[in-house]
N, C-alpha and C. Protein backbone atom coordinates (compact mmCIF):
# COMPACT_ATOMS: atom_id res chain seq x y z
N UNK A 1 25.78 -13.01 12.84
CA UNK A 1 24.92 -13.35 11.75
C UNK A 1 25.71 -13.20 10.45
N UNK A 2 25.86 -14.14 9.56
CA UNK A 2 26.00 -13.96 8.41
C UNK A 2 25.79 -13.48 7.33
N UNK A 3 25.94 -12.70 6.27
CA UNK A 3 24.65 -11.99 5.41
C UNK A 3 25.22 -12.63 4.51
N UNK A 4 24.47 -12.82 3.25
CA UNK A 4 24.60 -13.73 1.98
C UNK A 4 24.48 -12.15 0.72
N UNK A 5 25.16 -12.63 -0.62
CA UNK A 5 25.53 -11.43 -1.09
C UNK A 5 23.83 -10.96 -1.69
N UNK A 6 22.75 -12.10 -1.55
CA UNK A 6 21.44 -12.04 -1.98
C UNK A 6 20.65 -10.85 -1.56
N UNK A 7 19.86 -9.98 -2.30
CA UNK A 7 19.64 -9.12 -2.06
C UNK A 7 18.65 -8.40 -2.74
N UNK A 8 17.62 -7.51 -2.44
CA UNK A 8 16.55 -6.88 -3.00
C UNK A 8 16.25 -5.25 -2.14
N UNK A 9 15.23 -4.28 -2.67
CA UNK A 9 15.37 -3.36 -2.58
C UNK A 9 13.76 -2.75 -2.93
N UNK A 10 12.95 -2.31 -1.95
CA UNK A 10 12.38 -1.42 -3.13
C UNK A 10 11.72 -0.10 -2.91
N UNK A 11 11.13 0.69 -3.68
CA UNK A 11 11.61 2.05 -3.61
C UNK A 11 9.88 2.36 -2.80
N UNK A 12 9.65 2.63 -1.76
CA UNK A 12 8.20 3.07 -1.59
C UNK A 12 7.99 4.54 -1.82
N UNK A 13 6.93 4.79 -2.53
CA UNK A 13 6.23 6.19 -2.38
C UNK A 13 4.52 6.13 -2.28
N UNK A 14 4.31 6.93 -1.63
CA UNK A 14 2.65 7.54 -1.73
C UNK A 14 2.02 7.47 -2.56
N UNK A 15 0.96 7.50 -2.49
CA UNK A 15 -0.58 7.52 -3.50
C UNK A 15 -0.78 9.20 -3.87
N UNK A 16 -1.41 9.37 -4.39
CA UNK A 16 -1.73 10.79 -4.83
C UNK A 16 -2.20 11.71 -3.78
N UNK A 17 -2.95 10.89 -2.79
CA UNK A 17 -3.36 11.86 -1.48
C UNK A 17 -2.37 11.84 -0.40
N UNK A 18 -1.20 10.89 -0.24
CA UNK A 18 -0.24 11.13 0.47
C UNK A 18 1.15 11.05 -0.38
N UNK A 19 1.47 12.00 -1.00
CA UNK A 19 2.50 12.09 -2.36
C UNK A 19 3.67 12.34 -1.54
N UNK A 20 3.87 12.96 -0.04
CA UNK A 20 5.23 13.05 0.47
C UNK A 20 5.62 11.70 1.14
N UNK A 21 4.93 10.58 0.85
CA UNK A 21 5.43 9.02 1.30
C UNK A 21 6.66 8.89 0.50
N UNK A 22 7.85 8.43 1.19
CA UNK A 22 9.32 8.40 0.94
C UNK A 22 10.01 7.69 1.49
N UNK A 23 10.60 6.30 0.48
CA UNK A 23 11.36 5.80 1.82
C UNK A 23 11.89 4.25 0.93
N UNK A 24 12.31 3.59 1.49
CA UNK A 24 13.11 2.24 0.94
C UNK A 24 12.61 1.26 2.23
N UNK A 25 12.82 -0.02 1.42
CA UNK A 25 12.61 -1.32 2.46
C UNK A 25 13.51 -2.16 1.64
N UNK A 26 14.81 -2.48 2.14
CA UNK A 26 15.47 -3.28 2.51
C UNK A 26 15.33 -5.02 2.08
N UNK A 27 16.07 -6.04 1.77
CA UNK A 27 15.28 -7.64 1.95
C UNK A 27 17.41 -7.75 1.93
N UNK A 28 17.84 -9.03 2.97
CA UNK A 28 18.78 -9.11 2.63
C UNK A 28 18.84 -10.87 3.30
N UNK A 29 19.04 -11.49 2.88
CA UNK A 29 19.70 -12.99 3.07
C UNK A 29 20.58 -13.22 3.81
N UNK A 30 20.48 -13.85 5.48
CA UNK A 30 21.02 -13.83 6.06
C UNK A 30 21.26 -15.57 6.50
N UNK A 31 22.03 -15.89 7.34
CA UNK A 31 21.87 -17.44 7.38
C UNK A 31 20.64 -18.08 8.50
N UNK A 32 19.81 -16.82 9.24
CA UNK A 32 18.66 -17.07 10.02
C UNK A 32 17.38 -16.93 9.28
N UNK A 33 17.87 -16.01 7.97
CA UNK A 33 16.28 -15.77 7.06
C UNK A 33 16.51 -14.68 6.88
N UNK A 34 15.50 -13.94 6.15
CA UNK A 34 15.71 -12.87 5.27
C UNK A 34 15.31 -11.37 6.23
N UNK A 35 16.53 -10.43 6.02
CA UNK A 35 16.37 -9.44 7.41
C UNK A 35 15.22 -8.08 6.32
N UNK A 36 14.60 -8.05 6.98
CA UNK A 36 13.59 -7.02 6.17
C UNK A 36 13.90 -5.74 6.97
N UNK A 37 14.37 -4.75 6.66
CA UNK A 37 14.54 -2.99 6.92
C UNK A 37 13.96 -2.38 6.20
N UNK A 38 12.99 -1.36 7.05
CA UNK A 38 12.02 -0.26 6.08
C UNK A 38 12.71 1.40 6.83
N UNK A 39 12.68 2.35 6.17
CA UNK A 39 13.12 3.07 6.33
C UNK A 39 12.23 3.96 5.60
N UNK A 40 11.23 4.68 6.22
CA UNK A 40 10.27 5.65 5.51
C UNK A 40 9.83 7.01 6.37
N UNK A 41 9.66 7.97 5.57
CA UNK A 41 9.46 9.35 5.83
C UNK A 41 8.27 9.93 5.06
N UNK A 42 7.47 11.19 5.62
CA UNK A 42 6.32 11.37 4.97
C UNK A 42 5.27 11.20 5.41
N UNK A 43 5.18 9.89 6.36
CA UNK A 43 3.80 9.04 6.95
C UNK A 43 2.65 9.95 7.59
N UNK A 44 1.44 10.30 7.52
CA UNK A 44 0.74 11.00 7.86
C UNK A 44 1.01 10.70 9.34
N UNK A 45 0.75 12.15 10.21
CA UNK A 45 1.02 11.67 11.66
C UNK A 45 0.07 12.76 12.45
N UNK A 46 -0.39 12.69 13.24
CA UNK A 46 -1.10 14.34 14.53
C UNK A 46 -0.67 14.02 15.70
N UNK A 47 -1.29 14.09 16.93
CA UNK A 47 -0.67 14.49 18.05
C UNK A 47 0.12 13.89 18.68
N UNK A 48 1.05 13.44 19.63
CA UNK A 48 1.91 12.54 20.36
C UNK A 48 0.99 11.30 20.74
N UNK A 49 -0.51 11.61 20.56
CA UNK A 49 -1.03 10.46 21.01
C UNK A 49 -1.51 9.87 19.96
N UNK A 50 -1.39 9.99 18.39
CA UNK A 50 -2.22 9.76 17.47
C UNK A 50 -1.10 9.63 16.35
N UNK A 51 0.26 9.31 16.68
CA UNK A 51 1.60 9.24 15.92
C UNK A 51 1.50 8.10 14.58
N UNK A 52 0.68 7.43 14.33
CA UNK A 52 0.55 6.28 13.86
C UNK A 52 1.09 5.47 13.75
N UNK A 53 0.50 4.63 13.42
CA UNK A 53 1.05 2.78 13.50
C UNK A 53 -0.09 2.59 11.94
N UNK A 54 1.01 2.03 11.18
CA UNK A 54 0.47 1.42 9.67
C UNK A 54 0.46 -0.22 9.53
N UNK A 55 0.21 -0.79 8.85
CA UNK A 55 0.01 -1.57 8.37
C UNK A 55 1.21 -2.06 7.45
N UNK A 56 1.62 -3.16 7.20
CA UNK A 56 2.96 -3.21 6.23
C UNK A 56 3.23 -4.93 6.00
N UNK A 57 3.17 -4.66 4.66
CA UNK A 57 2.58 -6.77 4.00
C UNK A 57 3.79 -6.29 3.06
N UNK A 58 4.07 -7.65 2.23
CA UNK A 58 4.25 -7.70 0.86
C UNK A 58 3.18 -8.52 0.06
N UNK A 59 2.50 -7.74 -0.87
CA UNK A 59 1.49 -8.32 -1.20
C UNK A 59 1.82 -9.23 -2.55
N UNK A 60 0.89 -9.96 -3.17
CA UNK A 60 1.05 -11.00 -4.22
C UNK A 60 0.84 -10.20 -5.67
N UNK A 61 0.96 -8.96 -5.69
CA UNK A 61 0.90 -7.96 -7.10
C UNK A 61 2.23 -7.36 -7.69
N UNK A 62 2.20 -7.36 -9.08
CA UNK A 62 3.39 -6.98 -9.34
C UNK A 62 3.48 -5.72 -9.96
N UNK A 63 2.71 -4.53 -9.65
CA UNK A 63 2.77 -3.30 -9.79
C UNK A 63 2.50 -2.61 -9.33
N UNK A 64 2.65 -1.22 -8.70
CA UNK A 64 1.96 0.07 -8.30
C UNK A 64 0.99 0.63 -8.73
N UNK A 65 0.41 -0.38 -9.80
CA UNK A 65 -0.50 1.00 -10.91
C UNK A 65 -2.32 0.48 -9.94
N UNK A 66 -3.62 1.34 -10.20
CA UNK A 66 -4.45 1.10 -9.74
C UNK A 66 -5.36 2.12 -10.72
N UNK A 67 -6.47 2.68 -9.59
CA UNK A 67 -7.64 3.25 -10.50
C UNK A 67 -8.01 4.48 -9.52
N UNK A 68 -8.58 4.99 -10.03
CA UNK A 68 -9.31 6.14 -9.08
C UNK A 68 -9.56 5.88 -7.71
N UNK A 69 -10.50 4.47 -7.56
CA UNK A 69 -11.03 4.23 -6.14
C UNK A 69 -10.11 3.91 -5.21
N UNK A 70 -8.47 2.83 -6.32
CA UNK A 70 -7.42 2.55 -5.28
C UNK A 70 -6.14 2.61 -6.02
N UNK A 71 -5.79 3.48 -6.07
CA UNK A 71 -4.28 3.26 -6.67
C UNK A 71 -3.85 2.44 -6.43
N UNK A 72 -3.61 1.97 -6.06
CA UNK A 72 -2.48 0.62 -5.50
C UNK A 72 -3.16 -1.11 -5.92
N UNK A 73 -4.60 -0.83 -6.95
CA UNK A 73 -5.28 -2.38 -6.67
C UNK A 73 -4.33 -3.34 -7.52
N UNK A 74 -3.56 -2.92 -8.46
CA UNK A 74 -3.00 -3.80 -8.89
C UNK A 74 -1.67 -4.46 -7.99
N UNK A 75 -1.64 -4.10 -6.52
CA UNK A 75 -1.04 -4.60 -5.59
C UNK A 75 -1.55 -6.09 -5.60
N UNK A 76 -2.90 -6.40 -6.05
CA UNK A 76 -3.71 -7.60 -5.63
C UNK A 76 -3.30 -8.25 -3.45
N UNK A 77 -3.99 -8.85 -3.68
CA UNK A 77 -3.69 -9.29 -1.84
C UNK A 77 -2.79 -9.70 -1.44
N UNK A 78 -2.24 -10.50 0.02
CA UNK A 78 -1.38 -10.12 0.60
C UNK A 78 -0.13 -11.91 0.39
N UNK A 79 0.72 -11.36 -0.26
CA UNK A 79 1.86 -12.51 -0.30
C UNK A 79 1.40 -13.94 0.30
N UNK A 80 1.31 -15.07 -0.16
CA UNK A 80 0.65 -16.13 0.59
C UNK A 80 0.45 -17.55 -0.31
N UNK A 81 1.41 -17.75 -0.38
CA UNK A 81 1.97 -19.04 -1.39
C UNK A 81 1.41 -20.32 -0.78
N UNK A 82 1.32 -19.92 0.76
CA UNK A 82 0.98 -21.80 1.24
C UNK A 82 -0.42 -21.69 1.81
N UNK A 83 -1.55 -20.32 1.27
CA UNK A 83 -2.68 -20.42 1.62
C UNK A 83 -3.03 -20.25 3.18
N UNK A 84 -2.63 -19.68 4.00
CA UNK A 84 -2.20 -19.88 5.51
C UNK A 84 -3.59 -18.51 5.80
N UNK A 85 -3.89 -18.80 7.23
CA UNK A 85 -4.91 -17.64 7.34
C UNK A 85 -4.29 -16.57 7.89
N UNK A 86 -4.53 -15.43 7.76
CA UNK A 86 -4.23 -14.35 8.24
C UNK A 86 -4.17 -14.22 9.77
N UNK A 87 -2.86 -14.08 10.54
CA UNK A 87 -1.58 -13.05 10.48
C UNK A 87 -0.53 -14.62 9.82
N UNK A 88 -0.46 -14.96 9.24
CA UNK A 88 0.58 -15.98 8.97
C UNK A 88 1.14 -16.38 7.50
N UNK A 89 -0.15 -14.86 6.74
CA UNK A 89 0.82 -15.24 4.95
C UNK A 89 2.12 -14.84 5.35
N UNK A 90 2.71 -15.45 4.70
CA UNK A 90 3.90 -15.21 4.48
C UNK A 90 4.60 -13.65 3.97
N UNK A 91 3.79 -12.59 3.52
CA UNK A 91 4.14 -11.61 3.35
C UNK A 91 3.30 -10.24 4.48
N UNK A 92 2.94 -11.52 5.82
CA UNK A 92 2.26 -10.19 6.77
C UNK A 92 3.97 -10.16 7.57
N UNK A 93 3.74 -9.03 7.91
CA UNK A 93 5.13 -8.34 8.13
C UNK A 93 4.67 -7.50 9.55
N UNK A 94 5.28 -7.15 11.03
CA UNK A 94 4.99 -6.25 11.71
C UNK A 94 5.10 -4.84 11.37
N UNK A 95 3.88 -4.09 12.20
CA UNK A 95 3.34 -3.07 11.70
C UNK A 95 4.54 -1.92 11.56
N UNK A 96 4.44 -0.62 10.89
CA UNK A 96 5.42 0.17 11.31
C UNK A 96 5.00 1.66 12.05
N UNK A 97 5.82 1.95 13.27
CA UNK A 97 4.93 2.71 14.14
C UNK A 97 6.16 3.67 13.86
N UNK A 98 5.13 5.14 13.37
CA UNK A 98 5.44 6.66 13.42
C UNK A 98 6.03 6.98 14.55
N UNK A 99 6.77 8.02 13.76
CA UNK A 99 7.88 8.80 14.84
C UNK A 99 7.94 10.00 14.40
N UNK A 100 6.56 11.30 14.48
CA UNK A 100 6.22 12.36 13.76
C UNK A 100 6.56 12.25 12.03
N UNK A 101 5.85 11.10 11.30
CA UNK A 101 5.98 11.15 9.90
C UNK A 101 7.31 9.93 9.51
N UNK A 102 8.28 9.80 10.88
CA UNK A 102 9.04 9.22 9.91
C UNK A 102 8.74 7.58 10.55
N UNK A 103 9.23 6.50 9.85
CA UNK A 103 9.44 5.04 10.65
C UNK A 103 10.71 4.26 10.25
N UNK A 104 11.00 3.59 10.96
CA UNK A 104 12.01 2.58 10.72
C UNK A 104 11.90 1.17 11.29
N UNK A 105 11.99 0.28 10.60
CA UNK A 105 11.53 -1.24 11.27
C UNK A 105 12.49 -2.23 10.60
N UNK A 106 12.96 -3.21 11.89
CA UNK A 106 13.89 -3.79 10.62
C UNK A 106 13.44 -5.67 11.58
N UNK A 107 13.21 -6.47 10.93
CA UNK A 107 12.93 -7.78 11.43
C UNK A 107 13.38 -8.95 10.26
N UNK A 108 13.56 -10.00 10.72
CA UNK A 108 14.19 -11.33 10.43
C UNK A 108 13.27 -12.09 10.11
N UNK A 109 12.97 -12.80 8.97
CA UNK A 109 11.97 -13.88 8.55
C UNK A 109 12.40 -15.09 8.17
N UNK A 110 11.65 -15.57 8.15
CA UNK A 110 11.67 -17.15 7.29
C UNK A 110 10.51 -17.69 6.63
N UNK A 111 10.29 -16.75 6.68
CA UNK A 111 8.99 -17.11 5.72
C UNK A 111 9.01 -16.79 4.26
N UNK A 112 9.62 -16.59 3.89
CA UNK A 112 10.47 -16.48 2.00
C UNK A 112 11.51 -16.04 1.44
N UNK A 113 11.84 -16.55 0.82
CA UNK A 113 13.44 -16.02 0.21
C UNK A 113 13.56 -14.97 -0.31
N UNK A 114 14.64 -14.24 -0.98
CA UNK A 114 14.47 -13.45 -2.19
C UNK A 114 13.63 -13.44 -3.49
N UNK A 115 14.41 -14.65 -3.16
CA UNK A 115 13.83 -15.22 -4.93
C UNK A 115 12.88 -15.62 -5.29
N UNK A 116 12.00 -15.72 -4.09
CA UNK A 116 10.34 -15.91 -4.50
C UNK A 116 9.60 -14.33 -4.10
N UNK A 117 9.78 -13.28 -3.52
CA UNK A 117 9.71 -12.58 -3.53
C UNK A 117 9.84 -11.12 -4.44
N UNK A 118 11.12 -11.30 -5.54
CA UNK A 118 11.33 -10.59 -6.50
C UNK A 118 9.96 -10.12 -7.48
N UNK A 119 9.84 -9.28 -7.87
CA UNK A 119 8.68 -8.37 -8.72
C UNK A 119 7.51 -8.13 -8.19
N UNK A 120 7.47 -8.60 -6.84
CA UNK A 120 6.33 -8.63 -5.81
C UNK A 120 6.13 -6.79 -5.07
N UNK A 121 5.53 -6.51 -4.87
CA UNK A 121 5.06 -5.55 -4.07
C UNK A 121 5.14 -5.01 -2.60
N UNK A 122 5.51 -4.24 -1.80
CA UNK A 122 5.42 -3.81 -0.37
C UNK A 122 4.42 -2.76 -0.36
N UNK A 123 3.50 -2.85 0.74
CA UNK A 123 2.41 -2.21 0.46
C UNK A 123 2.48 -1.42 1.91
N UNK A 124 2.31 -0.20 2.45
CA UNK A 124 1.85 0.67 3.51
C UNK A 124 0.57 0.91 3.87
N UNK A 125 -0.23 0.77 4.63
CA UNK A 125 -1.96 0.95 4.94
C UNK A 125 -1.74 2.05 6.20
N UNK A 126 -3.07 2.35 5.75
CA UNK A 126 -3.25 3.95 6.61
C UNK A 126 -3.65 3.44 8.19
N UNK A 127 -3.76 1.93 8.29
CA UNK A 127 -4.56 1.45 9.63
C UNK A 127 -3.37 0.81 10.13
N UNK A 128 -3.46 0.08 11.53
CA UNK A 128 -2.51 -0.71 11.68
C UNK A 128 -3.62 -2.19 11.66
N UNK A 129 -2.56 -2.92 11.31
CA UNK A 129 -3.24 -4.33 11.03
C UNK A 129 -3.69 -4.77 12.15
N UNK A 130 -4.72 -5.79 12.30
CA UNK A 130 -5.00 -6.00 13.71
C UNK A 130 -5.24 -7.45 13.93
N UNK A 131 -4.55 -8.24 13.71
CA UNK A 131 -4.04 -9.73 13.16
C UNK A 131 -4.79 -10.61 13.55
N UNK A 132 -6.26 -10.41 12.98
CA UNK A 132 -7.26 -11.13 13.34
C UNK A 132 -8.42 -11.17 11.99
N UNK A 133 -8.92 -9.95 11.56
CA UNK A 133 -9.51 -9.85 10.10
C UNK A 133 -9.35 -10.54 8.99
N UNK A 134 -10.21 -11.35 8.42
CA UNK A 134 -9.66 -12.28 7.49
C UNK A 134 -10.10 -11.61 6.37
N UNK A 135 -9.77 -11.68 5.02
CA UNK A 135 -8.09 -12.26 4.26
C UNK A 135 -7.43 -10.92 5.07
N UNK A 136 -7.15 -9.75 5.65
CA UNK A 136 -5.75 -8.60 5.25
C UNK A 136 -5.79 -8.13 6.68
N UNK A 137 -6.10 -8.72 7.78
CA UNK A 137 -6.24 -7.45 8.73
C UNK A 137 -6.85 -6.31 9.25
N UNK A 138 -7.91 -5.72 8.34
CA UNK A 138 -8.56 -4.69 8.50
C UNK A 138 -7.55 -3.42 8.64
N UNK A 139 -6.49 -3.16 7.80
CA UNK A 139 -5.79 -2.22 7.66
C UNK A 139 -5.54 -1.05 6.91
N UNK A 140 -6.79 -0.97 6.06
CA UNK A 140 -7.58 0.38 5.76
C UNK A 140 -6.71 0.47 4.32
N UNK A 141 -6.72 1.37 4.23
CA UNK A 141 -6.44 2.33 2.36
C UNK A 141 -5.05 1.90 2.26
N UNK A 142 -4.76 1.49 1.09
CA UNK A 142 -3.05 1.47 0.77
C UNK A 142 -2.85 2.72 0.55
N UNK A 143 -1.76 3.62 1.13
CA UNK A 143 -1.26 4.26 0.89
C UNK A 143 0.08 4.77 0.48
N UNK A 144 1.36 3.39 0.57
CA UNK A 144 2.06 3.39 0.05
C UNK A 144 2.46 2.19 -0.75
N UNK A 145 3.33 2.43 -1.85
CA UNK A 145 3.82 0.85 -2.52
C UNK A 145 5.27 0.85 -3.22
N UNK A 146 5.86 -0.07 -3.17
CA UNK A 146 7.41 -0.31 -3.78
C UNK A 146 6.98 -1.52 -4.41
N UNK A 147 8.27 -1.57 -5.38
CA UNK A 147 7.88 -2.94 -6.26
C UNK A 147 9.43 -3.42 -5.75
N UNK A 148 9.55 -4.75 -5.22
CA UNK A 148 11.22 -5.09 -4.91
C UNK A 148 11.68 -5.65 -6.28
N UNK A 149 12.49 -5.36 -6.18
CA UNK A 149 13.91 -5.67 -7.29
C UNK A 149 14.93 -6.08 -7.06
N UNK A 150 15.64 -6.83 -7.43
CA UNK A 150 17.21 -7.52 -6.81
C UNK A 150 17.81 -6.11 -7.21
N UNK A 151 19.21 -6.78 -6.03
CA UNK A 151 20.23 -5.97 -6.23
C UNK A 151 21.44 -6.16 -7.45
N UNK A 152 21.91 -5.26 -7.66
CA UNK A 152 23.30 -5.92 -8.59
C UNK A 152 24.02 -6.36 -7.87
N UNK A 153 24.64 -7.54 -8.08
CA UNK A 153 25.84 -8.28 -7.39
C UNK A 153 27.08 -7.18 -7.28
N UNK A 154 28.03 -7.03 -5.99
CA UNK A 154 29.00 -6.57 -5.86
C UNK A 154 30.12 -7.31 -6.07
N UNK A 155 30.31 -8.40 -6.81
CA UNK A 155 31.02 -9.37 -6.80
C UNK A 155 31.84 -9.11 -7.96
C-alpha cells in the first residue's frame, strides 16, 4: 500500500462525566482510501462480559463545545454529504470494541478524503451502533469528541 504525505489527526477526550477519555484517531491517504486508526484509553468498561463496544462516526460539526444536556451538540449529526441512509453516511465508521478501558481500530475507506473531512468532528457513543436506526444508529450519549486537523507537511 502506498501512503500519500496527506494527512489529519485528532485529539479525542471525554465529556465531563467520562473526563479520563484519552486517545487520538489517525486519517492518512493511502492509494486504496483513507486508513482511519483510533487509538483510545479511558473508555468506561465492567466485567469480561460487559467490556464495551462504542459507537464511532465522524460527524458533520465543527466543534466540541455543547450544553448541559449534551456536551458534544455542537458535534451536529453524522458526516453525510451524499444524503445516504444510515449505516452508509459517509462518516459511519465501525464500532470500537473495549479491551478493559482501552481500544484500538484501524480500517480503510473510501468514502472521503482528507480534505473534505478537515474541521469536522470524531465522535465516541456510550452504545454500540446498531446499523439499522435511522438518522445515527441508536448509539446513545456522545461521550467522546476530537476535532481533525491536518497535519504539517514533512516535506
Amino acid at each position: 500500500m502506498i501512503y500519500n504525505k496527506n494527512s489529519a489527526i485528532a485529539e479525542v477526550n471525554g465529556n465531563v462525566e467520562y473526563p479520563e477519555i484519552h486517545g487520538y484517531v489517525s486519517f492518512d491517504e493511502t492509494d486504496k482510501g483513507v486508513m482511519v486508526t483510533a487509538a483510545v484509553h479511558g473508555l468506561p468498561y465492567g466485567n469480561d462480559c460487559e467490556s464495551g463496544i462504542f459507537g464511532f462516526h465522524i460527524h458533520n460539526g465543527t466543534s466540541c463545545t455543547g450544553n448541559s444536556t449534551d456536551p458534544f451538540v455542537d458535534a451536529n449529526g453524522h458526516y453525510n454529504p451524499q444524503n445516504c441512509p444510515h449505516p452508509y453516511h459517509a462518516g459511519d465508521l465501525p464500532p470500537l470494541f473495549g479491551n478493559k478501558g482501552s481500544a484500538y481500530m484501524s480500517v480503510i475507506t473510501d468514502r472521503f478524503t482528507i480534505k473534505e473531512i478537515i474541521n469536522h468532528v470524531v465522535i465516541i457513543h456510550r452504545n454500540p451502533d446498531d446499523f439499522t436506526t435511522q438518522p445515527s444508529g441508536n448509539s446513545g450519549e456522545k461521550i467522546a469528541c476530537g476535532k481533525i486537523v491536518a497535519c504539517e507537511s514533512n516535506s
